[in-house]
N, C-alpha and C. Protein backbone atom coordinates (compact mmCIF):
# COMPACT_ATOMS: atom_id res chain seq x y z
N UNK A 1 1.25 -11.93 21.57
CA UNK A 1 1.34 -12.18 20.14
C UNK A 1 2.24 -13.41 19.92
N UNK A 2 1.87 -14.57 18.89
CA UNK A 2 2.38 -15.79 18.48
C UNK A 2 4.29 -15.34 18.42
N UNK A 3 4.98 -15.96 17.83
CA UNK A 3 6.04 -15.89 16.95
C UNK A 3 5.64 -16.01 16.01
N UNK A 4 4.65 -16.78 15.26
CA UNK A 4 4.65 -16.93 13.73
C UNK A 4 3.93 -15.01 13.55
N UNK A 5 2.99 -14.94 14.41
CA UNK A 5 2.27 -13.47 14.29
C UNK A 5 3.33 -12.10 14.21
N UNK A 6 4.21 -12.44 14.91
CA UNK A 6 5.54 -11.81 15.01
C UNK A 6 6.75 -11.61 13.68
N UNK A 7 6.80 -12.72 13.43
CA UNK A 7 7.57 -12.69 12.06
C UNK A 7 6.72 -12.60 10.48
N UNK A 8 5.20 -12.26 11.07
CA UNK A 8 4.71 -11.81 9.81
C UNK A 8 4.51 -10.35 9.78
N UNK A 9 4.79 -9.90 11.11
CA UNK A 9 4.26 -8.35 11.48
C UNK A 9 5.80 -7.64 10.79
N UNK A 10 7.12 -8.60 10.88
CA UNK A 10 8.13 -8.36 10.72
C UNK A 10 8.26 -7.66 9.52
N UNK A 11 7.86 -8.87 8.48
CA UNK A 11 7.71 -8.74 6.89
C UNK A 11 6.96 -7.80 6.42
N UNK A 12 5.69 -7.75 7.10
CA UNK A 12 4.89 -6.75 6.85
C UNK A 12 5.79 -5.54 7.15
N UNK A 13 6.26 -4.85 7.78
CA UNK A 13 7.16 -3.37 8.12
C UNK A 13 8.20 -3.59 7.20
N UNK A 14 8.97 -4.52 6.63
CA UNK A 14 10.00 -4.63 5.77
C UNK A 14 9.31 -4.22 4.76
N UNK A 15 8.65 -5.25 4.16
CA UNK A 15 7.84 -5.07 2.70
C UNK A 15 7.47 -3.30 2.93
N UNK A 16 6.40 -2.93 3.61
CA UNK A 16 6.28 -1.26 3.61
C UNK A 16 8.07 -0.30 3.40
N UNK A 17 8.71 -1.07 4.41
CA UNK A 17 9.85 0.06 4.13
C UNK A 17 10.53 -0.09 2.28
N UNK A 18 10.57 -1.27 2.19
CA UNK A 18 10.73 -1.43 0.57
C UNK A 18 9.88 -0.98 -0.25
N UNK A 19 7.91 -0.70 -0.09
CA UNK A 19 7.59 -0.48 -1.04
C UNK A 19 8.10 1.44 -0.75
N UNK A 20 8.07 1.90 0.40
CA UNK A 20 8.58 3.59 0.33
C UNK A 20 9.76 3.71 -0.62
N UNK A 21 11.05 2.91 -0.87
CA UNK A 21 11.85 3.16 -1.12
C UNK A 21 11.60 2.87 -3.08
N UNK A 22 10.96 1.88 -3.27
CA UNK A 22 10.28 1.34 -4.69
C UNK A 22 9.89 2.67 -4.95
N UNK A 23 9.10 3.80 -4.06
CA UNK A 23 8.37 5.12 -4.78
C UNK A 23 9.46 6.06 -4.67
N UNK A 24 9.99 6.24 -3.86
CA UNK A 24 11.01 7.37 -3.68
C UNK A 24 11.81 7.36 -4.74
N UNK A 25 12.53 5.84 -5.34
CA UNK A 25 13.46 5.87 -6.29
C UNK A 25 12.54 6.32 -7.57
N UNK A 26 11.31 6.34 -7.71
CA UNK A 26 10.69 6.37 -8.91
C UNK A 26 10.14 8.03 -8.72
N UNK A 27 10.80 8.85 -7.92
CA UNK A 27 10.19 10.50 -7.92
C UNK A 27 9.22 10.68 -7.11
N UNK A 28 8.66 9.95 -6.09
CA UNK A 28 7.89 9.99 -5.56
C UNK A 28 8.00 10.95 -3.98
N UNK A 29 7.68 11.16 -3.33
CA UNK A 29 7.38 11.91 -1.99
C UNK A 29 6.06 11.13 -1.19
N UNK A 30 7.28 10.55 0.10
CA UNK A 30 6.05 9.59 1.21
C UNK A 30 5.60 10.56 1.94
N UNK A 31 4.16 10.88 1.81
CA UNK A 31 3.48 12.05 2.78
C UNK A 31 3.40 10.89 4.09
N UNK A 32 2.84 9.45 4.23
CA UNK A 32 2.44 8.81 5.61
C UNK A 32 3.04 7.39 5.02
N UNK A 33 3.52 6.38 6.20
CA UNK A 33 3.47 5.11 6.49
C UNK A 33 2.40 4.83 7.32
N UNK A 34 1.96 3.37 7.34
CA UNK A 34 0.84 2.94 8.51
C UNK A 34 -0.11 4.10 8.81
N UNK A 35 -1.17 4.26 8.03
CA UNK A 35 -1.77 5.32 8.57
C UNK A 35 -3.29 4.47 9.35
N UNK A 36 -3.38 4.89 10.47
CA UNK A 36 -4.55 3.37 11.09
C UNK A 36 -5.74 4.74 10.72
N UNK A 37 -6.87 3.76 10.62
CA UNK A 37 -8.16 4.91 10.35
C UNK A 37 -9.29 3.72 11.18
N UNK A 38 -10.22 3.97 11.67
CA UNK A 38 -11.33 3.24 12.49
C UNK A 38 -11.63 2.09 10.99
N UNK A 39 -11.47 2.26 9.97
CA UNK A 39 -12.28 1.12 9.00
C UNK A 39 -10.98 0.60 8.42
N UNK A 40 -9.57 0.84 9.03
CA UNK A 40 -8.60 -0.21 8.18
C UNK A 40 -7.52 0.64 8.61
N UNK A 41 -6.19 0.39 7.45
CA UNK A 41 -4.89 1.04 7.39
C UNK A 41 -4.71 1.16 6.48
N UNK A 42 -3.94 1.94 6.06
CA UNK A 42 -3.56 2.93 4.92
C UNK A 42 -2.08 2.21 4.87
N UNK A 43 -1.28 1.57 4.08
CA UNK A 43 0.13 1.23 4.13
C UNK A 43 1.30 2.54 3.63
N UNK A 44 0.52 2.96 2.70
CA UNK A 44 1.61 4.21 2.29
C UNK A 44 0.64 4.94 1.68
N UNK A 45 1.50 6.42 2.10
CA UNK A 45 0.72 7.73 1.28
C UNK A 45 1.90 8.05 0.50
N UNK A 46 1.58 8.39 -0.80
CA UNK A 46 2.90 9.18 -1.70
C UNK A 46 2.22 10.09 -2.22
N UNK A 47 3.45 10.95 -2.84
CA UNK A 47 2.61 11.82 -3.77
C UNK A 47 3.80 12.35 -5.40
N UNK A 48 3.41 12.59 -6.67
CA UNK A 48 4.12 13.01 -7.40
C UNK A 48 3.39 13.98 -7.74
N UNK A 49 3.30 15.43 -7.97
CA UNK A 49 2.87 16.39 -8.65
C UNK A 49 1.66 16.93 -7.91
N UNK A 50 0.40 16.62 -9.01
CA UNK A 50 -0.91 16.52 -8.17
C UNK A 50 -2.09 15.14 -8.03
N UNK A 51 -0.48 14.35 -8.35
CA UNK A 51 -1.22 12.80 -7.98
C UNK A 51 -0.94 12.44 -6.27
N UNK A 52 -2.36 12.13 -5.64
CA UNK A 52 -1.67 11.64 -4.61
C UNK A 52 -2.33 9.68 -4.85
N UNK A 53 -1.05 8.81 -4.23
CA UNK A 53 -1.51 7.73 -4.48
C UNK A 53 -1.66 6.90 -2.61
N UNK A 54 -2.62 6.11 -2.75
CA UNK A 54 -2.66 5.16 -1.04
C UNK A 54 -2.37 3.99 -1.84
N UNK A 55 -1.25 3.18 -1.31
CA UNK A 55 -1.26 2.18 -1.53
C UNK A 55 -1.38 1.14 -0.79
N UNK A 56 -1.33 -0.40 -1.35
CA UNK A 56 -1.95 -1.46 0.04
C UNK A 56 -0.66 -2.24 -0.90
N UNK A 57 0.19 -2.81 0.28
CA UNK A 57 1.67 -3.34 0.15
C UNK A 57 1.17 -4.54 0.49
N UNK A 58 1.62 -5.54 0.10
CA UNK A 58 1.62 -6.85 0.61
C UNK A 58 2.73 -8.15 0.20
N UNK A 59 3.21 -8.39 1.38
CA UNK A 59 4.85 -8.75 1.11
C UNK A 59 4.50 -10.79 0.93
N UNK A 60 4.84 -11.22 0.19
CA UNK A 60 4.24 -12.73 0.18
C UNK A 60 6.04 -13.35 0.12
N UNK A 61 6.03 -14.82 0.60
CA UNK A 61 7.07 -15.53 0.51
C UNK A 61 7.64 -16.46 -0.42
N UNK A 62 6.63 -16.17 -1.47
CA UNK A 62 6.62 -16.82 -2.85
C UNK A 62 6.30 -15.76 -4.22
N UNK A 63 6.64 -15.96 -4.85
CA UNK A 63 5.64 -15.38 -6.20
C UNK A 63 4.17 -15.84 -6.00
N UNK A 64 4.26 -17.23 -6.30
CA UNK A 64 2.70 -18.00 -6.07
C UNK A 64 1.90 -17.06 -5.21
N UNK A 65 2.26 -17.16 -4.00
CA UNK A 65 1.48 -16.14 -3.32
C UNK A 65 1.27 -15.17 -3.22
N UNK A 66 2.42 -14.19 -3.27
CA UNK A 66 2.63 -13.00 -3.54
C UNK A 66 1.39 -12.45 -4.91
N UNK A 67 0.94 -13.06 -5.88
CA UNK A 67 0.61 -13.05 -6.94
C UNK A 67 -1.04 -13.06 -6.66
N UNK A 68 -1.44 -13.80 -5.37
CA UNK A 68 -2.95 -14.01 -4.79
C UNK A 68 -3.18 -13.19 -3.65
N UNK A 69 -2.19 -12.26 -3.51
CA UNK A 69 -2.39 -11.51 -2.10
C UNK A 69 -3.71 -10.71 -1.88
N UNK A 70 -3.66 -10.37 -3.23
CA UNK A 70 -4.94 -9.17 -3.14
C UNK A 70 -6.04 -9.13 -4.07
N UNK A 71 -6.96 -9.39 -3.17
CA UNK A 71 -8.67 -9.36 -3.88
C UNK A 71 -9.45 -8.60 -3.20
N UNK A 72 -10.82 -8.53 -3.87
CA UNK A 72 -12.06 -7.16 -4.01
C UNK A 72 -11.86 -7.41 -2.75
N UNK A 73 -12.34 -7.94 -1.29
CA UNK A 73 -12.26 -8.15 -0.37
C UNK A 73 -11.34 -6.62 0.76
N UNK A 74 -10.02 -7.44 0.62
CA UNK A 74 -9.18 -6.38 0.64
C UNK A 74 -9.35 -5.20 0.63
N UNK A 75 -9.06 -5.16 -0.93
CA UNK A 75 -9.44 -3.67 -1.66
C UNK A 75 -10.58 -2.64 -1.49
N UNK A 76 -11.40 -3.37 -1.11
CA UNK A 76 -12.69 -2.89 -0.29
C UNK A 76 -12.23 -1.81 1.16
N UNK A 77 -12.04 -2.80 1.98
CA UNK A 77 -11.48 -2.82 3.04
C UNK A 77 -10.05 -1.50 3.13
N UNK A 78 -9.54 -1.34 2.27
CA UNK A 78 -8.12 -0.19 1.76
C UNK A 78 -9.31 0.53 1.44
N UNK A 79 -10.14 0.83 0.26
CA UNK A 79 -10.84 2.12 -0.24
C UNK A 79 -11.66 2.78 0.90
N UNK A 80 -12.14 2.02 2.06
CA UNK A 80 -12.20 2.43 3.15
C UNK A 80 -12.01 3.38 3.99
N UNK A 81 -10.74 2.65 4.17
CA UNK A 81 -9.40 3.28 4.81
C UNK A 81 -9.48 4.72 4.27
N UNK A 82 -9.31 4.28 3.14
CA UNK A 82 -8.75 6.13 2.31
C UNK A 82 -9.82 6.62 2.36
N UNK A 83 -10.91 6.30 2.63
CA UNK A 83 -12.25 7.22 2.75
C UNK A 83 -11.83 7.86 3.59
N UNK A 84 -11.76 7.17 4.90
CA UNK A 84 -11.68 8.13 6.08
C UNK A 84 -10.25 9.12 6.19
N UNK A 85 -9.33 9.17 4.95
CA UNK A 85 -8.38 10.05 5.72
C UNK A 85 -7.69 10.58 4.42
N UNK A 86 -8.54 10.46 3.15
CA UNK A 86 -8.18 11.27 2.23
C UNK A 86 -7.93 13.01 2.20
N UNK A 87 -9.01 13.41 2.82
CA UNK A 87 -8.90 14.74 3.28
C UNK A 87 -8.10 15.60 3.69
N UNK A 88 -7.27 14.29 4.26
CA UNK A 88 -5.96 14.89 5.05
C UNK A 88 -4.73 15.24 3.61
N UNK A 89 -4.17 14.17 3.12
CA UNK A 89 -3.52 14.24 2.15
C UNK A 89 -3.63 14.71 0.71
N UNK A 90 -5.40 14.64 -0.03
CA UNK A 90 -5.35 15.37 -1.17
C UNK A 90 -5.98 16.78 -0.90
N UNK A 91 -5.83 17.22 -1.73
CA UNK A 91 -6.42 18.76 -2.25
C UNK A 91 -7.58 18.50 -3.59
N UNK A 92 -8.38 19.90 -3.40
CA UNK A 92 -8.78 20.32 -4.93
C UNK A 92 -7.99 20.22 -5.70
N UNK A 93 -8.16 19.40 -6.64
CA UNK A 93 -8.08 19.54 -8.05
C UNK A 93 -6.80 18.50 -7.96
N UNK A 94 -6.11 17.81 -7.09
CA UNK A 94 -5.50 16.57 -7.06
C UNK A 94 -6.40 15.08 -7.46
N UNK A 95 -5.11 14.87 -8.33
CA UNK A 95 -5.83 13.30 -8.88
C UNK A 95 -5.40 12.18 -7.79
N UNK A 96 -6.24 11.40 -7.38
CA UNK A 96 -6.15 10.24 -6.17
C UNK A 96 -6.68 8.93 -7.05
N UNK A 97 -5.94 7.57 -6.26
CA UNK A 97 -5.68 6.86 -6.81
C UNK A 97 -4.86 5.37 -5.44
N UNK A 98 -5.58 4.35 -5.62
CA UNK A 98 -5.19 3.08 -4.94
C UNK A 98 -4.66 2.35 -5.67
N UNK A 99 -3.12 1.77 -5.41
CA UNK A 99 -2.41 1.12 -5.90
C UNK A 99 -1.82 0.13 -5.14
N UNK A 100 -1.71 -0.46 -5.45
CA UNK A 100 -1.06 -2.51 -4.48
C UNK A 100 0.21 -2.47 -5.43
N UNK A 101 0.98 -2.95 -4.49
CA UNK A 101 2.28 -3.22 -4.36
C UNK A 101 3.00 -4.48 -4.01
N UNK A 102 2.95 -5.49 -4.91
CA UNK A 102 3.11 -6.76 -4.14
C UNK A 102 4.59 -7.06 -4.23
N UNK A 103 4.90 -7.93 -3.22
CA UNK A 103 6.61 -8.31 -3.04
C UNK A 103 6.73 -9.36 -2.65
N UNK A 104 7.85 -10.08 -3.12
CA UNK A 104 8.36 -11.49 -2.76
C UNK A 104 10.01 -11.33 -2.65
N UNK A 105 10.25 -12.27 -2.76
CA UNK A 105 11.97 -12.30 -1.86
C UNK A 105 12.18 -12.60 -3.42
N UNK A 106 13.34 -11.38 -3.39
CA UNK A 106 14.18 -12.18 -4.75
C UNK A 106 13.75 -11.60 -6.04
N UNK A 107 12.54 -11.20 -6.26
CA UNK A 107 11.42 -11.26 -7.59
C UNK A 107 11.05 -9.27 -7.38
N UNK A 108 11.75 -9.07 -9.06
CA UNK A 108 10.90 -7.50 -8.82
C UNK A 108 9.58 -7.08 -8.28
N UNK A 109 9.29 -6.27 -7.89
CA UNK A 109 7.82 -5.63 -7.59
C UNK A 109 6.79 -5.76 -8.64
N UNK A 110 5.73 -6.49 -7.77
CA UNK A 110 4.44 -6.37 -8.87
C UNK A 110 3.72 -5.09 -8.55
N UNK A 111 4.05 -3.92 -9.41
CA UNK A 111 3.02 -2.72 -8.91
C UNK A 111 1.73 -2.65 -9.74
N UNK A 112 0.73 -2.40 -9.07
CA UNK A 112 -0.74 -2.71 -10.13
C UNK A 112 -1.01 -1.10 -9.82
N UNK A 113 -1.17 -0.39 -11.15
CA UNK A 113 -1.61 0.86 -10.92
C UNK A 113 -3.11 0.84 -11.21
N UNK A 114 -3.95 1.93 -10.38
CA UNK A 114 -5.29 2.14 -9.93
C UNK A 114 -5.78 0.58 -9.69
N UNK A 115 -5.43 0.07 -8.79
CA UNK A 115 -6.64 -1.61 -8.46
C UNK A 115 -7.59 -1.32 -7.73
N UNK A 116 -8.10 -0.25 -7.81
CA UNK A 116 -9.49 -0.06 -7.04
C UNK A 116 -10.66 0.49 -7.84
N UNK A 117 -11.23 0.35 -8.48
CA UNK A 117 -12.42 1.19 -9.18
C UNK A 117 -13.82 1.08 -9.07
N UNK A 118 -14.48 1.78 -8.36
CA UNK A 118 -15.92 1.07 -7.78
C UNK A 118 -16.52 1.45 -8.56
């Protein structure tokens, strides 16, 4: 693996440990980090009540960017993911839900609630 591949893998595990701590302070409960599934990864599982949420974190080094991190593409690619391993984490009669989490150095959290709706 590069160094540049290295210090993005870095950010990437930072940004996740920040967005767990972004939900925890807000009442939340992390059921999974990194969850790998054959069609993608899952960045975080939370849950409040009988919401469970998957979210897709993405840590950018700007606002600018931070701000373009995530398109249908992606999001595709995450609803995926949670296809294959929803089962595990919701129940009957739990409300589920994909949410992005974007981060930059310095700059509050952009949280986008439900960015997935097919």
């Amino acid at each position: 693996m590069s160094d540049r591949r290295k210090r993005a893998e870095g950010r990437g595990r930072r940004g996740e440990t920040l967005a767990a701590w972004y939900f925890r302070l807000r009442g939340w409960r992390v059921l999974a980090q990194r969850v790998k599934t054959p069609r993608g990864e899952v960045d975080l599982v939370v849950r409040k009540g009988r919401k469970v949420v998957f979210v897709e974190v993405k840590w950018r080094s700007t606002v600018r960017e931070r701000d373009r991190a995530i398109d249908d593409y992606r999001l595709r690619r995450v609803a995926a993911a949670v296809e294959a391993v929803a089962h595990r984490f919701a129940g009957d009669g739990d409300e589920m839900r994909i949410d992005v989490l974007l981060l930059a150095p310095g700059k509050w959290p952009r949280h986008i609630v439900n960015a997935w709706m097919p």
